[in-house]
C-alpha atoms as a PDB file:
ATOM      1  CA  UNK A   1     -67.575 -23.067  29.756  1.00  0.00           C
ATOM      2  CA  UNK A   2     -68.611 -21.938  26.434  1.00  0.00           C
ATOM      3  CA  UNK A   3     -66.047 -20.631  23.505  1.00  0.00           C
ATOM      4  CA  UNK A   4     -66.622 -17.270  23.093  1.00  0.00           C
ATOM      5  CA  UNK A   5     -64.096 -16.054  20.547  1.00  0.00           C
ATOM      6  CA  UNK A   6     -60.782 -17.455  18.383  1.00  0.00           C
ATOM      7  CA  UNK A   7     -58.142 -15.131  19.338  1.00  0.00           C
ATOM      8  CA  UNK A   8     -55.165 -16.641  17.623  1.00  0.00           C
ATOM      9  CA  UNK A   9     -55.153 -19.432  15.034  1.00  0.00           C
ATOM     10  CA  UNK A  10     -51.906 -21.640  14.292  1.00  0.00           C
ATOM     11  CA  UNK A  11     -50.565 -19.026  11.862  1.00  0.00           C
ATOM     12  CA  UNK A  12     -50.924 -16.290  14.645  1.00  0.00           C
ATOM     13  CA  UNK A  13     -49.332 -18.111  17.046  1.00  0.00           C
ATOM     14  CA  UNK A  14     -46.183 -18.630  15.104  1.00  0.00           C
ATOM     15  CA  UNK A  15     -46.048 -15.336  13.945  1.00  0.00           C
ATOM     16  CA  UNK A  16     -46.130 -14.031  17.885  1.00  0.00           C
ATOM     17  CA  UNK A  17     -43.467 -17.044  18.504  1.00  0.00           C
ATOM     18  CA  UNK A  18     -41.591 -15.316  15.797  1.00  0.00           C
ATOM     19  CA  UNK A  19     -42.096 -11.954  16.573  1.00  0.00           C
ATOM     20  CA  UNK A  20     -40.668 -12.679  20.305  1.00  0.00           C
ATOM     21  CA  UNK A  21     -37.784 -14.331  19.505  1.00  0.00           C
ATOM     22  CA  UNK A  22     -36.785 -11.183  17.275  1.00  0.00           C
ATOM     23  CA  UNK A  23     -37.628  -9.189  20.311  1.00  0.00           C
ATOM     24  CA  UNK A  24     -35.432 -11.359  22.376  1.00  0.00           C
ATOM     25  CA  UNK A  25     -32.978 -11.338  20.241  1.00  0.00           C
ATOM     26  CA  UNK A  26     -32.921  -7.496  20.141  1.00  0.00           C
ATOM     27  CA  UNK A  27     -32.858  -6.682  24.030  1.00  0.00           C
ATOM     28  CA  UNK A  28     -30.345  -8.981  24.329  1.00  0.00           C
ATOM     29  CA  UNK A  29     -28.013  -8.070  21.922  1.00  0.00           C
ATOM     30  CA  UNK A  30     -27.842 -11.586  20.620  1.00  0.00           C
ATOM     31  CA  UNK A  31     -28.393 -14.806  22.988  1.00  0.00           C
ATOM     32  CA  UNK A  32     -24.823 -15.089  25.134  1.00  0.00           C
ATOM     33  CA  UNK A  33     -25.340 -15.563  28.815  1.00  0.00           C
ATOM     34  CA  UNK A  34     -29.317 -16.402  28.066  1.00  0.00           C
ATOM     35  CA  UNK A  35     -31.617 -19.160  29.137  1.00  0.00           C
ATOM     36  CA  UNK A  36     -35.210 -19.673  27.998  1.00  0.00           C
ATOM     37  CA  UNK A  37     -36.861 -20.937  30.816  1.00  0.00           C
ATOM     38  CA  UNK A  38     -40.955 -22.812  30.186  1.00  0.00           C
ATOM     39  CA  UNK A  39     -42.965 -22.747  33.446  1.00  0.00           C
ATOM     40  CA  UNK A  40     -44.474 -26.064  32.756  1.00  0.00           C
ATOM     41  CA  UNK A  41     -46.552 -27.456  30.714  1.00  0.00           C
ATOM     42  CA  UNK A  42     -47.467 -24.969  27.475  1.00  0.00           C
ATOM     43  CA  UNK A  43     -44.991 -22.551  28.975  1.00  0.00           C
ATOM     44  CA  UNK A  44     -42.440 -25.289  28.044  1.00  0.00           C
ATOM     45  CA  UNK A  45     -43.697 -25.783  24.709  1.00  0.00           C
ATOM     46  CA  UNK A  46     -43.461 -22.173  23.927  1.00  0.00           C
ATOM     47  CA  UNK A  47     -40.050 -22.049  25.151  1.00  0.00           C
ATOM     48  CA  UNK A  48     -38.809 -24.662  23.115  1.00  0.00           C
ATOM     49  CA  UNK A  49     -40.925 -23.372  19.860  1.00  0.00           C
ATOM     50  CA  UNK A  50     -38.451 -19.904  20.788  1.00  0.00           C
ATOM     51  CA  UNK A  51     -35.537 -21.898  21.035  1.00  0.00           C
ATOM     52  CA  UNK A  52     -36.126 -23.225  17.360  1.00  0.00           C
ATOM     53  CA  UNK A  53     -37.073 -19.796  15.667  1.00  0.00           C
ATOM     54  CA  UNK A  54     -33.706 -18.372  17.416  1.00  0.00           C
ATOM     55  CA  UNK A  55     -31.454 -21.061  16.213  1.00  0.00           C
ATOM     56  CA  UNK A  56     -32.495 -20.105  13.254  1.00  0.00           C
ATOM     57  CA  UNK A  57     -32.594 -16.797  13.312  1.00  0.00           C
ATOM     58  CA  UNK A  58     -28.868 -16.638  15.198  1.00  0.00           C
ATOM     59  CA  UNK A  59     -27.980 -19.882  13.898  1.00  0.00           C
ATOM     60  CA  UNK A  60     -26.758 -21.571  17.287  1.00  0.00           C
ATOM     61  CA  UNK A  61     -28.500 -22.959  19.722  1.00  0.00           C
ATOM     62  CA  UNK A  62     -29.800 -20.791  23.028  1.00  0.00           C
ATOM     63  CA  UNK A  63     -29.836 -22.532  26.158  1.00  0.00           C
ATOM     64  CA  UNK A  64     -32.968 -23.949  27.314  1.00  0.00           C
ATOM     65  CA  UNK A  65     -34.883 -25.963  30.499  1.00  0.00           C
ATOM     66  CA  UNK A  66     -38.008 -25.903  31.966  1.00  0.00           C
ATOM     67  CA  UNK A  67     -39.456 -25.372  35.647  1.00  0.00           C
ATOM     68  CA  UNK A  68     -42.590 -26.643  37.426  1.00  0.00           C
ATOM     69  CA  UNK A  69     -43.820 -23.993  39.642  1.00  0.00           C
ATOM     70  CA  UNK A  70     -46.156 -26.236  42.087  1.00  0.00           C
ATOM     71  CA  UNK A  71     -44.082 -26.311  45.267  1.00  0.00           C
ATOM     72  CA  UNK A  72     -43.632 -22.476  45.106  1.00  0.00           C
ATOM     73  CA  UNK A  73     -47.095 -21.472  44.206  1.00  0.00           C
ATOM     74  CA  UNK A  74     -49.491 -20.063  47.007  1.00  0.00           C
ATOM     75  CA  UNK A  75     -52.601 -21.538  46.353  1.00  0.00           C
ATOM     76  CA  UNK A  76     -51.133 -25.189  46.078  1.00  0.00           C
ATOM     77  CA  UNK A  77     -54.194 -27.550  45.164  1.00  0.00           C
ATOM     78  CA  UNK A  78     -52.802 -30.460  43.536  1.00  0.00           C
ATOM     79  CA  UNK A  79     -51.522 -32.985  45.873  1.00  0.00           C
ATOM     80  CA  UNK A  80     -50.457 -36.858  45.357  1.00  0.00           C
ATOM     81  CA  UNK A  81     -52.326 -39.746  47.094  1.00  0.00           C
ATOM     82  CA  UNK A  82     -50.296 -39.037  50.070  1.00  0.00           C
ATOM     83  CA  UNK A  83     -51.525 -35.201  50.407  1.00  0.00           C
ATOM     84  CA  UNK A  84     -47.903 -34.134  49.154  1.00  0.00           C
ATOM     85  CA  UNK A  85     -47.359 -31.551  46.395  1.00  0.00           C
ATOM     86  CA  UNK A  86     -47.235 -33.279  43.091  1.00  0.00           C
ATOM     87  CA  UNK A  87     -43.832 -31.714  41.921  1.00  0.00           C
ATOM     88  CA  UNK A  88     -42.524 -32.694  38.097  1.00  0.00           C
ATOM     89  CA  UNK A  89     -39.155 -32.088  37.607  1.00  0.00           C
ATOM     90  CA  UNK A  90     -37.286 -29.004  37.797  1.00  0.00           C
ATOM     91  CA  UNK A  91     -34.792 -29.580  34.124  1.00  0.00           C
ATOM     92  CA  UNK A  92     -32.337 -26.751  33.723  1.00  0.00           C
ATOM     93  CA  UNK A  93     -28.769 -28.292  33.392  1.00  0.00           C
ATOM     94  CA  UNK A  94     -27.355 -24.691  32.755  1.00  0.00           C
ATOM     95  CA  UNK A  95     -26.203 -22.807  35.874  1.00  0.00           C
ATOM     96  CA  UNK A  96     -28.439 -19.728  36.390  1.00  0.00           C
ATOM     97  CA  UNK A  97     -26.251 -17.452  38.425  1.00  0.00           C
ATOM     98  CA  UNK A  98     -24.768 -14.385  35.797  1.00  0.00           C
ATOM     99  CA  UNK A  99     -27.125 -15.520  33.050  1.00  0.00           C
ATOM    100  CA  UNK A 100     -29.916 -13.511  31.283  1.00  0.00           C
ATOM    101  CA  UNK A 101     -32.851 -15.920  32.520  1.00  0.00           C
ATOM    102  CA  UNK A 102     -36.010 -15.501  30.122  1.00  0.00           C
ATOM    103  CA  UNK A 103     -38.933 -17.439  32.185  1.00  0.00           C
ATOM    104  CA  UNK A 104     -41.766 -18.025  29.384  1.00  0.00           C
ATOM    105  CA  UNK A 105     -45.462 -18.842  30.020  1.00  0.00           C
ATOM    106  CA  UNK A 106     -48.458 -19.344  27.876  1.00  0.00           C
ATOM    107  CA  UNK A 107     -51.012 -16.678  29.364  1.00  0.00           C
ATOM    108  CA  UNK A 108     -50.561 -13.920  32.308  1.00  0.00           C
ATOM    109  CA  UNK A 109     -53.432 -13.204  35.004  1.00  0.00           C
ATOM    110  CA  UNK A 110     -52.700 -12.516  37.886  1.00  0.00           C
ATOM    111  CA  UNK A 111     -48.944 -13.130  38.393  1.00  0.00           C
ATOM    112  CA  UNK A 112     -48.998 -15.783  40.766  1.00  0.00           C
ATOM    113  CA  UNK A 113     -47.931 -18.254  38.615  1.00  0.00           C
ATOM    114  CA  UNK A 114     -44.561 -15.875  37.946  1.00  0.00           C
ATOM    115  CA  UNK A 115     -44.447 -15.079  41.294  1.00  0.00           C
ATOM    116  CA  UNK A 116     -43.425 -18.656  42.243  1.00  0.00           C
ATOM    117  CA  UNK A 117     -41.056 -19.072  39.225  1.00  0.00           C
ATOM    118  CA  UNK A 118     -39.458 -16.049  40.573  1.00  0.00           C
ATOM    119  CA  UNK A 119     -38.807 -17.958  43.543  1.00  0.00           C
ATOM    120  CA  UNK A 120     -37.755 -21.188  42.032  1.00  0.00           C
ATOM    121  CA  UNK A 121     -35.229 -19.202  39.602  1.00  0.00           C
ATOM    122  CA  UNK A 122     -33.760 -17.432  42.867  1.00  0.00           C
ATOM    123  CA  UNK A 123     -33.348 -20.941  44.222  1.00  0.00           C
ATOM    124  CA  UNK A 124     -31.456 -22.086  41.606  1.00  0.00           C
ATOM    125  CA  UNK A 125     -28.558 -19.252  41.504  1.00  0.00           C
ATOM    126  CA  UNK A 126     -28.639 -15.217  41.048  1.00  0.00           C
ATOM    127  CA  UNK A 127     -29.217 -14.892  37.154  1.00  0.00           C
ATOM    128  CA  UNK A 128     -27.686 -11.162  36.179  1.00  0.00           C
ATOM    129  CA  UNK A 129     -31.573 -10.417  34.588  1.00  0.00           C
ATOM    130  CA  UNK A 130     -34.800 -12.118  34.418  1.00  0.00           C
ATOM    131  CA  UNK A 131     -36.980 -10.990  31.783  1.00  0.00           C
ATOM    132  CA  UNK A 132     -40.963 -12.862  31.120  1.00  0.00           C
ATOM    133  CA  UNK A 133     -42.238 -13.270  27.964  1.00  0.00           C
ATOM    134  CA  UNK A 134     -45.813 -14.690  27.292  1.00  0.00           C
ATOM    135  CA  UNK A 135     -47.890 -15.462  24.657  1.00  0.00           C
ATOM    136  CA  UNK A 136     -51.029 -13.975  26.244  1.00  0.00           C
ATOM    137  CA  UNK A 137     -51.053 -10.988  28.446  1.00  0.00           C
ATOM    138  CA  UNK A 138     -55.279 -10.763  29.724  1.00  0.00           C
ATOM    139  CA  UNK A 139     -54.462  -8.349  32.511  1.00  0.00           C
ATOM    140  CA  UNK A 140     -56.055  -8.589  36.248  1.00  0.00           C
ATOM    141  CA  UNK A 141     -52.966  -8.492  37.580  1.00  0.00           C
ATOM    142  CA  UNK A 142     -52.778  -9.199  41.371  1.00  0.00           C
ATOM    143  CA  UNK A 143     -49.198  -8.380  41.623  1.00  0.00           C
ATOM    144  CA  UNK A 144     -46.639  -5.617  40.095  1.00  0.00           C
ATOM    145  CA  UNK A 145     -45.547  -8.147  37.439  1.00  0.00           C
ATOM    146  CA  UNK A 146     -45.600  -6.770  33.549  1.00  0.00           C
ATOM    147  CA  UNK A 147     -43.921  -8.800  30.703  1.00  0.00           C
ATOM    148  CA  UNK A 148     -41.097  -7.779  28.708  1.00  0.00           C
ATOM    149  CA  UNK A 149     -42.225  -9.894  25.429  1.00  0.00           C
ATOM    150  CA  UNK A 150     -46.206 -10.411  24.616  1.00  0.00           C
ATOM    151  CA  UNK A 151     -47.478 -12.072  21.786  1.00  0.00           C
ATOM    152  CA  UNK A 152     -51.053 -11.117  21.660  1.00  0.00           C
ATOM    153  CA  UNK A 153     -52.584  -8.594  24.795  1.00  0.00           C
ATOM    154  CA  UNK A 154     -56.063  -9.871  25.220  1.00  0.00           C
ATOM    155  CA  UNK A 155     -58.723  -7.763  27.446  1.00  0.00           C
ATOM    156  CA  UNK A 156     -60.772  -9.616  29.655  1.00  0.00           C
ATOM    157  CA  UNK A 157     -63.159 -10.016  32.219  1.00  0.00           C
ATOM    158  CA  UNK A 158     -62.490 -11.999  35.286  1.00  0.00           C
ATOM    159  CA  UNK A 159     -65.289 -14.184  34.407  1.00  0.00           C
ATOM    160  CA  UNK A 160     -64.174 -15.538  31.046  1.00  0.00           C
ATOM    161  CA  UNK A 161     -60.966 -18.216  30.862  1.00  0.00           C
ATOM    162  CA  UNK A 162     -57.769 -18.197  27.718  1.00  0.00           C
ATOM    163  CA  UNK A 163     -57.608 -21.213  26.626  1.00  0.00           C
ATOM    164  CA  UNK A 164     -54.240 -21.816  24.817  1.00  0.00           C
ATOM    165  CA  UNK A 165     -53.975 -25.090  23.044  1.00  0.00           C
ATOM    166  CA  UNK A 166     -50.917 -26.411  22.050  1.00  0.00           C
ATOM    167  CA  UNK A 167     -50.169 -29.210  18.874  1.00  0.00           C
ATOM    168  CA  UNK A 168     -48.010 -30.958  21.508  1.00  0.00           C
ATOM    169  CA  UNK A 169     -50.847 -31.706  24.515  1.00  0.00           C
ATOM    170  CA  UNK A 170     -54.047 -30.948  22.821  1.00  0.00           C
ATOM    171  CA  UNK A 171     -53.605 -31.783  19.271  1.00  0.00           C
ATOM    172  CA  UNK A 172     -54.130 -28.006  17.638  1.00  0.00           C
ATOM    173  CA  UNK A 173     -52.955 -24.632  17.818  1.00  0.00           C
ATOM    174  CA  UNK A 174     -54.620 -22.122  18.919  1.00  0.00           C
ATOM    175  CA  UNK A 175     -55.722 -19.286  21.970  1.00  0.00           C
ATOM    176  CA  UNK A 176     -59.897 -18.884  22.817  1.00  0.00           C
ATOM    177  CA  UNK A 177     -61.852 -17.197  25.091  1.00  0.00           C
ATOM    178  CA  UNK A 178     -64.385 -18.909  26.956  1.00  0.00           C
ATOM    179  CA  UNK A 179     -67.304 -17.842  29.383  1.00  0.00           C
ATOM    180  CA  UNK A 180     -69.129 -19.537  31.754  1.00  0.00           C
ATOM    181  CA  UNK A 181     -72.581 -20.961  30.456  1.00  0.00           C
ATOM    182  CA  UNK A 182     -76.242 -20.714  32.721  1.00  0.00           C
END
């Protein structure tokens, strides 16, 4: 795969981040009764970059944790030595049922991958809301899934790839498109 375009830079990014948590904010009518929820791994990042920019912008904390989709995805792939699912851990220590759950993820295709935190939320308790906010929105959606919070809505084709990169994993900031090369 080839890099095709910059999309977002460090500065854009945090000016989305920024821009959402405002937006959060807003619907909300301030942060009581809400949990930002990362789908793991840049998801989490993301949500915990939100959960910064609202303490500060509320100043107090919102409640936070983080959720690995992989046992409630349908097109599992990634298995352990023993052919099991390779689960991480599941690390919300606030009680879901009655709250406003926010799941956050870094792009949005086809769904899927909200599909299964659906599921993994519902497991968990009977929030009063969920709401999704992501950083990219590329479209091809698969299922009748929309965001409520977008940073950046990118059009694509189904042959090109978002790549987000996040300081935390990959060393730099930043969102690119990428095609395949011949």
């Amino acid at each position: 795969m080839a890099e095709k375009a910059a999309i977002l830079d460090d500065q854009a990014i945090t000016r989305a981040v920024t821009r959402i948590a405002h937006e959060i904010i807003e619907k909300n009518r301030g942060i009581d009764d809400c949990i930002l929820v990362g789908i793991k791994t840049r998801g989490a990042i993301l949500a915990k970059r939100l959960a910064e920019r609202i303490e500060i912008i509320e100043g107090k904390p919102i409640k936070t944790g983080e959720l690995d989709i992989t046992l409630y995805r349908d097109d599992l792939q990634v298995k352990n030595n023993l052919e099991e699912a390779l689960v991480q851990q599941v690390d919300i220590a606030h009680d879901v049922a009655n709250q406003k759950v926010i799941l956050v993820d870094d792009v949005l295709y086809t769904g899927r991958t909200v599909r299964a935190a659906l599921d993994a939320v519902m497991d968990l308790g009977r929030p009063s809301s969920i709401q999704l906010a992501v950083l990219v929105d590329r479209g091809h959606r698969e299922l009748p899934i929309r965001p409520d919070f977008v940073g950046k809505n990118i059009p694509t084709s189904s042959e090109e790839r978002v790549v987000v990169s996040m300081v935390e994993t990959d060393g730099t900031d930043g969102v690119t498109i990428h095609t395949r090369t011949l």
